[in-house]
Protein backbone atom coordinates (compact mmCIF):
# COMPACT_ATOMS: atom_id res chain seq x y z
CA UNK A 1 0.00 0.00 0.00
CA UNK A 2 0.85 3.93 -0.18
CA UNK A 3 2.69 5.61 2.34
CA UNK A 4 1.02 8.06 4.66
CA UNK A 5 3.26 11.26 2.87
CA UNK A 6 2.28 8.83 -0.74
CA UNK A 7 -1.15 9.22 -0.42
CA UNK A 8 -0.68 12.89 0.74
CA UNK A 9 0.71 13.44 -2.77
CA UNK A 10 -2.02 11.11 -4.73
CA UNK A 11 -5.01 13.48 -2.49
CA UNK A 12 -2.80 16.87 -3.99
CA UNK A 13 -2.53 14.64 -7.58
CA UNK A 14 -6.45 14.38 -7.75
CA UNK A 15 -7.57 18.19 -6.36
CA UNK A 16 -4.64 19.00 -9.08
CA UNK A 17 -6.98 17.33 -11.98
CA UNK A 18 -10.28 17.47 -10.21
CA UNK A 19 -9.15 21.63 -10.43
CA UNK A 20 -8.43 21.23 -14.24
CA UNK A 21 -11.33 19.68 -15.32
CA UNK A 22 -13.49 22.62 -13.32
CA UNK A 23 -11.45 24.66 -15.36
CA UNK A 24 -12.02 23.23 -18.71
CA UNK A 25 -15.93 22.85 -17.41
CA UNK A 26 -16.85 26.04 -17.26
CA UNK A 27 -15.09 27.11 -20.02
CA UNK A 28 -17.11 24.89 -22.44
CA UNK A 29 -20.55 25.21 -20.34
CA UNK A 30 -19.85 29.44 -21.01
CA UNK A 31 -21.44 30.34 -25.02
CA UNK A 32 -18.34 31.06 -26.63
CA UNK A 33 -18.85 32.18 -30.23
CA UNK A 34 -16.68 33.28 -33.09
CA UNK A 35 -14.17 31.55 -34.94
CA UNK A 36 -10.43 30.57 -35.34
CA UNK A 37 -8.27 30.12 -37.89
CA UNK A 38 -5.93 27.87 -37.99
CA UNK A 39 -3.61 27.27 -40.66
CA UNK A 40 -2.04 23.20 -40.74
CA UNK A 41 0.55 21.93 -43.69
CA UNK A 42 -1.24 19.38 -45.51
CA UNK A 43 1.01 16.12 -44.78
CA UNK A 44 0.37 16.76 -41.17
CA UNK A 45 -3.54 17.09 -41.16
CA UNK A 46 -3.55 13.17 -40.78
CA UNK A 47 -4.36 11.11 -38.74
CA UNK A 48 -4.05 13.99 -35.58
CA UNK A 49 -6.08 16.94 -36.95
CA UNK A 50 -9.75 15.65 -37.62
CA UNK A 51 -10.11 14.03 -33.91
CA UNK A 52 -8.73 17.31 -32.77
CA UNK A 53 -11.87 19.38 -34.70
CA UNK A 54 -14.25 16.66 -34.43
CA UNK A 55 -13.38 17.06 -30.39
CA UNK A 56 -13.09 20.42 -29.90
CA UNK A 57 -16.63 21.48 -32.00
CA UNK A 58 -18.19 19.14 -29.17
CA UNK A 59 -16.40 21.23 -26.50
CA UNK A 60 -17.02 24.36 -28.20
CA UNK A 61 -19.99 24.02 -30.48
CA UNK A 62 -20.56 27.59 -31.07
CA UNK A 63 -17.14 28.30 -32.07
CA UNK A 64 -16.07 27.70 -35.66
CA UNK A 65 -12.64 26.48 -37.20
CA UNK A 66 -11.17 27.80 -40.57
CA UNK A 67 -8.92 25.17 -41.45
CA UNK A 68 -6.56 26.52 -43.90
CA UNK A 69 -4.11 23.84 -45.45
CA UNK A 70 -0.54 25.63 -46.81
CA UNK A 71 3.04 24.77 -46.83
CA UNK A 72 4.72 25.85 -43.50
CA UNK A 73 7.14 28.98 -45.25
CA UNK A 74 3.43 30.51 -46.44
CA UNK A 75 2.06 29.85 -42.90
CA UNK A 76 4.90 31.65 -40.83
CA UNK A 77 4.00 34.73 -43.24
CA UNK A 78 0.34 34.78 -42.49
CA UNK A 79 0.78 34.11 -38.62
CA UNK A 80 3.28 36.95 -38.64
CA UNK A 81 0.54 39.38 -40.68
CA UNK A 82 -2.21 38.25 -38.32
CA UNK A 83 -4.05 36.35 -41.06
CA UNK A 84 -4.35 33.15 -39.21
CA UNK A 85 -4.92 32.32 -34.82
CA UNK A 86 -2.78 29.37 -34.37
CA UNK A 87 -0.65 27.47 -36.99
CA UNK A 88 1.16 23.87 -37.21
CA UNK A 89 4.93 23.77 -38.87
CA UNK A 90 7.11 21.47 -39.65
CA UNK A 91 10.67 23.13 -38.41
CA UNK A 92 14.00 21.77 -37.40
CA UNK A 93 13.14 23.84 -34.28
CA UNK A 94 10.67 26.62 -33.87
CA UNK A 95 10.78 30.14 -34.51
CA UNK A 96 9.67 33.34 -32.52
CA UNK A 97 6.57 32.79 -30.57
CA UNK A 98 6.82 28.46 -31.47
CA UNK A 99 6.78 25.70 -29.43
CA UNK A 100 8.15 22.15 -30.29
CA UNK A 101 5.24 19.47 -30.19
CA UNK A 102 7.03 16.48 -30.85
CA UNK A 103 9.68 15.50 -32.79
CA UNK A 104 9.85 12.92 -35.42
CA UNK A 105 12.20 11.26 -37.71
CA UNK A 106 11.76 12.03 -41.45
CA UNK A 107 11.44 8.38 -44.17
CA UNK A 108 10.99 8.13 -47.84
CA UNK A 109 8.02 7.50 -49.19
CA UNK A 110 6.56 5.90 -52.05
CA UNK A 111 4.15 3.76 -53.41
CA UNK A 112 2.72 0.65 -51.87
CA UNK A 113 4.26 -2.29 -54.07
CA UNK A 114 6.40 0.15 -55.71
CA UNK A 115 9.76 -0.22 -56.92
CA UNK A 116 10.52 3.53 -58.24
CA UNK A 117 12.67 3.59 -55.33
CA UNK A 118 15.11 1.69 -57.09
CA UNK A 119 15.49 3.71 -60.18
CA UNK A 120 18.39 5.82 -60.96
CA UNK A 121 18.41 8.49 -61.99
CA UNK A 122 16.21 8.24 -58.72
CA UNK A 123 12.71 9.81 -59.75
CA UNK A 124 12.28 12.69 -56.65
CA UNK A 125 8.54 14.03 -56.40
CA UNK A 126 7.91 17.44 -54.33
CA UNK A 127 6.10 20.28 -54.29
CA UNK A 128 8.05 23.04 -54.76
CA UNK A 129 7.23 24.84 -51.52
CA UNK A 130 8.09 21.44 -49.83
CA UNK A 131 10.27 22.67 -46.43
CA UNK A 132 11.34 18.76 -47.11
CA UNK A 133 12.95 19.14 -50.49
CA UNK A 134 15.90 21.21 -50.13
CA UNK A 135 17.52 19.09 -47.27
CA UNK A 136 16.31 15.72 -48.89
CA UNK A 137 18.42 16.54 -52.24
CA UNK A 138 21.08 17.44 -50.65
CA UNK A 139 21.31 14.20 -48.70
CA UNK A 140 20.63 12.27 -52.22
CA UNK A 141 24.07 13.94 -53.49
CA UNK A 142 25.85 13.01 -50.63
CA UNK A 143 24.82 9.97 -51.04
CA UNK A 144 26.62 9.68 -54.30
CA UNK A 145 22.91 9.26 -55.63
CA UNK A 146 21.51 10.51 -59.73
CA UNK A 147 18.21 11.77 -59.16
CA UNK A 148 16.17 13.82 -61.15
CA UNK A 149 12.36 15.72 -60.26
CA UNK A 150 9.54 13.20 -61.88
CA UNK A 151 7.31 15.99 -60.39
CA UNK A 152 7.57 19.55 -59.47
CA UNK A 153 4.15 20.57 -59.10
CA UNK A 154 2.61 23.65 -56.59
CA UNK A 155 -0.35 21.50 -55.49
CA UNK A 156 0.90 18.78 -53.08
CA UNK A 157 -2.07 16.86 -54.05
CA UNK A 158 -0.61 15.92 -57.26
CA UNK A 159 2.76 14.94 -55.78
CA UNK A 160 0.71 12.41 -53.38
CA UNK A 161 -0.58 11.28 -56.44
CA UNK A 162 2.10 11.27 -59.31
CA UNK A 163 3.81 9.14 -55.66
CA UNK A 164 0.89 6.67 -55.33
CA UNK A 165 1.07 5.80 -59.22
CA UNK A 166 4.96 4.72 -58.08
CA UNK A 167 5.98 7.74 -60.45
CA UNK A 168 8.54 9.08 -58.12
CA UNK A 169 9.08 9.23 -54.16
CA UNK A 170 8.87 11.52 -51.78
CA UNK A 171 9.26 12.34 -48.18
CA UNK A 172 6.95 12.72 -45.52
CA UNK A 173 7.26 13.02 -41.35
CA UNK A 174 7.41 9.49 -40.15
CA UNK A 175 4.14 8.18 -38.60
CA UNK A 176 2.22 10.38 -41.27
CA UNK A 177 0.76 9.41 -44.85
CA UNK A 178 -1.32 9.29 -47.54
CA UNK A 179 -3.49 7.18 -49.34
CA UNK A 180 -1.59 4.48 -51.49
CA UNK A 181 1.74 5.93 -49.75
CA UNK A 182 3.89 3.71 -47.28
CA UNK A 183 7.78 4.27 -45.86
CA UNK A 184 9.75 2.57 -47.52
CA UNK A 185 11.90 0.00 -46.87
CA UNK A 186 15.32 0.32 -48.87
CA UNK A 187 17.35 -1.18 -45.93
CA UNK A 188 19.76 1.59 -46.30
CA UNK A 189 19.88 1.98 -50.49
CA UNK A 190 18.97 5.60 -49.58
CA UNK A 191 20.09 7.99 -47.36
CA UNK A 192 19.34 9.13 -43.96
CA UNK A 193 17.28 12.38 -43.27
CA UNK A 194 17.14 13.32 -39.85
CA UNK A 195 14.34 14.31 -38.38
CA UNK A 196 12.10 17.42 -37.77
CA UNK A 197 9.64 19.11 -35.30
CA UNK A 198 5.94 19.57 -35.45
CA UNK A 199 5.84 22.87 -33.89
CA UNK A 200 3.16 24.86 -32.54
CA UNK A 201 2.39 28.76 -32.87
CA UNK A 202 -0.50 30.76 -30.99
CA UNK A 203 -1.42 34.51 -31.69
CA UNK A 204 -3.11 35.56 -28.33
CA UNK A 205 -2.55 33.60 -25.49
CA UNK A 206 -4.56 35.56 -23.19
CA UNK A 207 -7.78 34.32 -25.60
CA UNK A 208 -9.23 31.29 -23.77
CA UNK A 209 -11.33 29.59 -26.98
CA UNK A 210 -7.75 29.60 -28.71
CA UNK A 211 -5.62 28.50 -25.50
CA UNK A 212 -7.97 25.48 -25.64
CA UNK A 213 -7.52 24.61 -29.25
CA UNK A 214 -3.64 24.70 -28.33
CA UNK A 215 -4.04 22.26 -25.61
CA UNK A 216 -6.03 20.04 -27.88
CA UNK A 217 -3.55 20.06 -30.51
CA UNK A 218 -0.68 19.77 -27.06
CA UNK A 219 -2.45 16.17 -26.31
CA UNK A 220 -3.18 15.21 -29.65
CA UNK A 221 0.90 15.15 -30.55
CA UNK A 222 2.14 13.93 -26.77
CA UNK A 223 1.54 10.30 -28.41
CA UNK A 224 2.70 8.35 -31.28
CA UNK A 225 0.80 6.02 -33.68
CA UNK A 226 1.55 3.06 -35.43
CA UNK A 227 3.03 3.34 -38.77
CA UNK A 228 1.87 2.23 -41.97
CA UNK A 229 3.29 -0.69 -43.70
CA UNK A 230 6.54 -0.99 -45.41
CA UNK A 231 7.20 -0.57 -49.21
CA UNK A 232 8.99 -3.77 -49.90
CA UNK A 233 10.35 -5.12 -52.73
């Protein structure tokens, strides 16, 4: 059993949550109205982001969410003009008024069954605003590695895609996808990339609606997921 000064600390432990759930009570029991914007980079919307809405328009009903998908350079320049409440990047490490989420290794991606992967010249599909592609080159040259652009598109819906028809490969934060897309496994055929931060910027902190949203997105990226399969050969 506990201790006498153990349960002393389990008694503070539950006033300590009992306390935090008052707080989070009466901030959704209150009608808060109006709306947020917040501004997410499309590889990162899954599989976090839509239990994060779904969740917090049960919490807050009356409040509504803008979700604006763009690549994390054109997101810093909105936050900074004030077109956009809270954002999500994907940073080596955060910027002015950023926090680091969680931090996650980086993996090639390409199609499930695929074998573009193999290829050289090795077929390289980004968008060009990717904050990925840059880096990723780089580490394909010092790999000794040909490569060429299959795609180079501004809509990162067509890279998924031009990807998921094993046109090319791409990269993507470990742990997140898309459809037809899987890491794959080259046991060591291609470089390493490091890894990167989800990171986590809020406009007004002294705004309750939007401190919520920020701890929603806080829990939503304190755990990991499983990943999806391996593109073997």
């Amino acid at each position: 059993g506990l201790t006498s000064a153990g349960q002393q600390l389990l008694g503070y432990g539950q006033k300590m949550l009992a306390l935090n759930d008052e707080v989070y009570a009466r901030l959704t029991t209150e009608d808060f109205e109006g709306e947020i914007r917040f501004g997410v980079p499309h590889d990162i919307i899954y599989p976090r982001i839509p239990p994060v809405l779904r969740d917090f328009a049960k919490a807050f009903p009356r409040v509504k969410v803008r979700l604006i998908s763009a690549p994390t350079r054109r997101l810093r320049v909105m936050f900074e003009r004030g077109e956009v409440d809270l954002i999500l990047t994907t940073e080596e490490a955060p910027g002015e008024q950023g926090e680091s989420l969680i931090e996650l290794p980086l993996v090639w991606m390409g199609a499930v069954g695929g074998n573009s992967w193999r290829e050289r010249p090795l077929p390289l599909a980004f968008c060009s605003n990717c904050i990925f592609r840059d880096g990723s080159i780089r580490a394909v040259e010092r790999a000794g590695i040909d490569w060429h652009l299959s795609i180079d598109s501004e809509l990162d819906n067509a890279v998924s895609a031009a990807v998921s028809a094993d046109l090319g490969i791409t990269v993507f934060i470990e742990g997140e996808s898309a459809p037809m897309i899987a890491p794959i496994d080259h046991g060591g055929a291609l470089p390493d990339l490091g890894t990167t931060r989800i990171n986590l910027y809020v406009q007004r902190v002294d705004n309750p609606v939007e401190t919520a949203f920020a701890d929603f997105l806080r829990r939503a990226h304190a755990h990991g997921r499983a990943l999806p399969e391996l593109v073997t050969a």
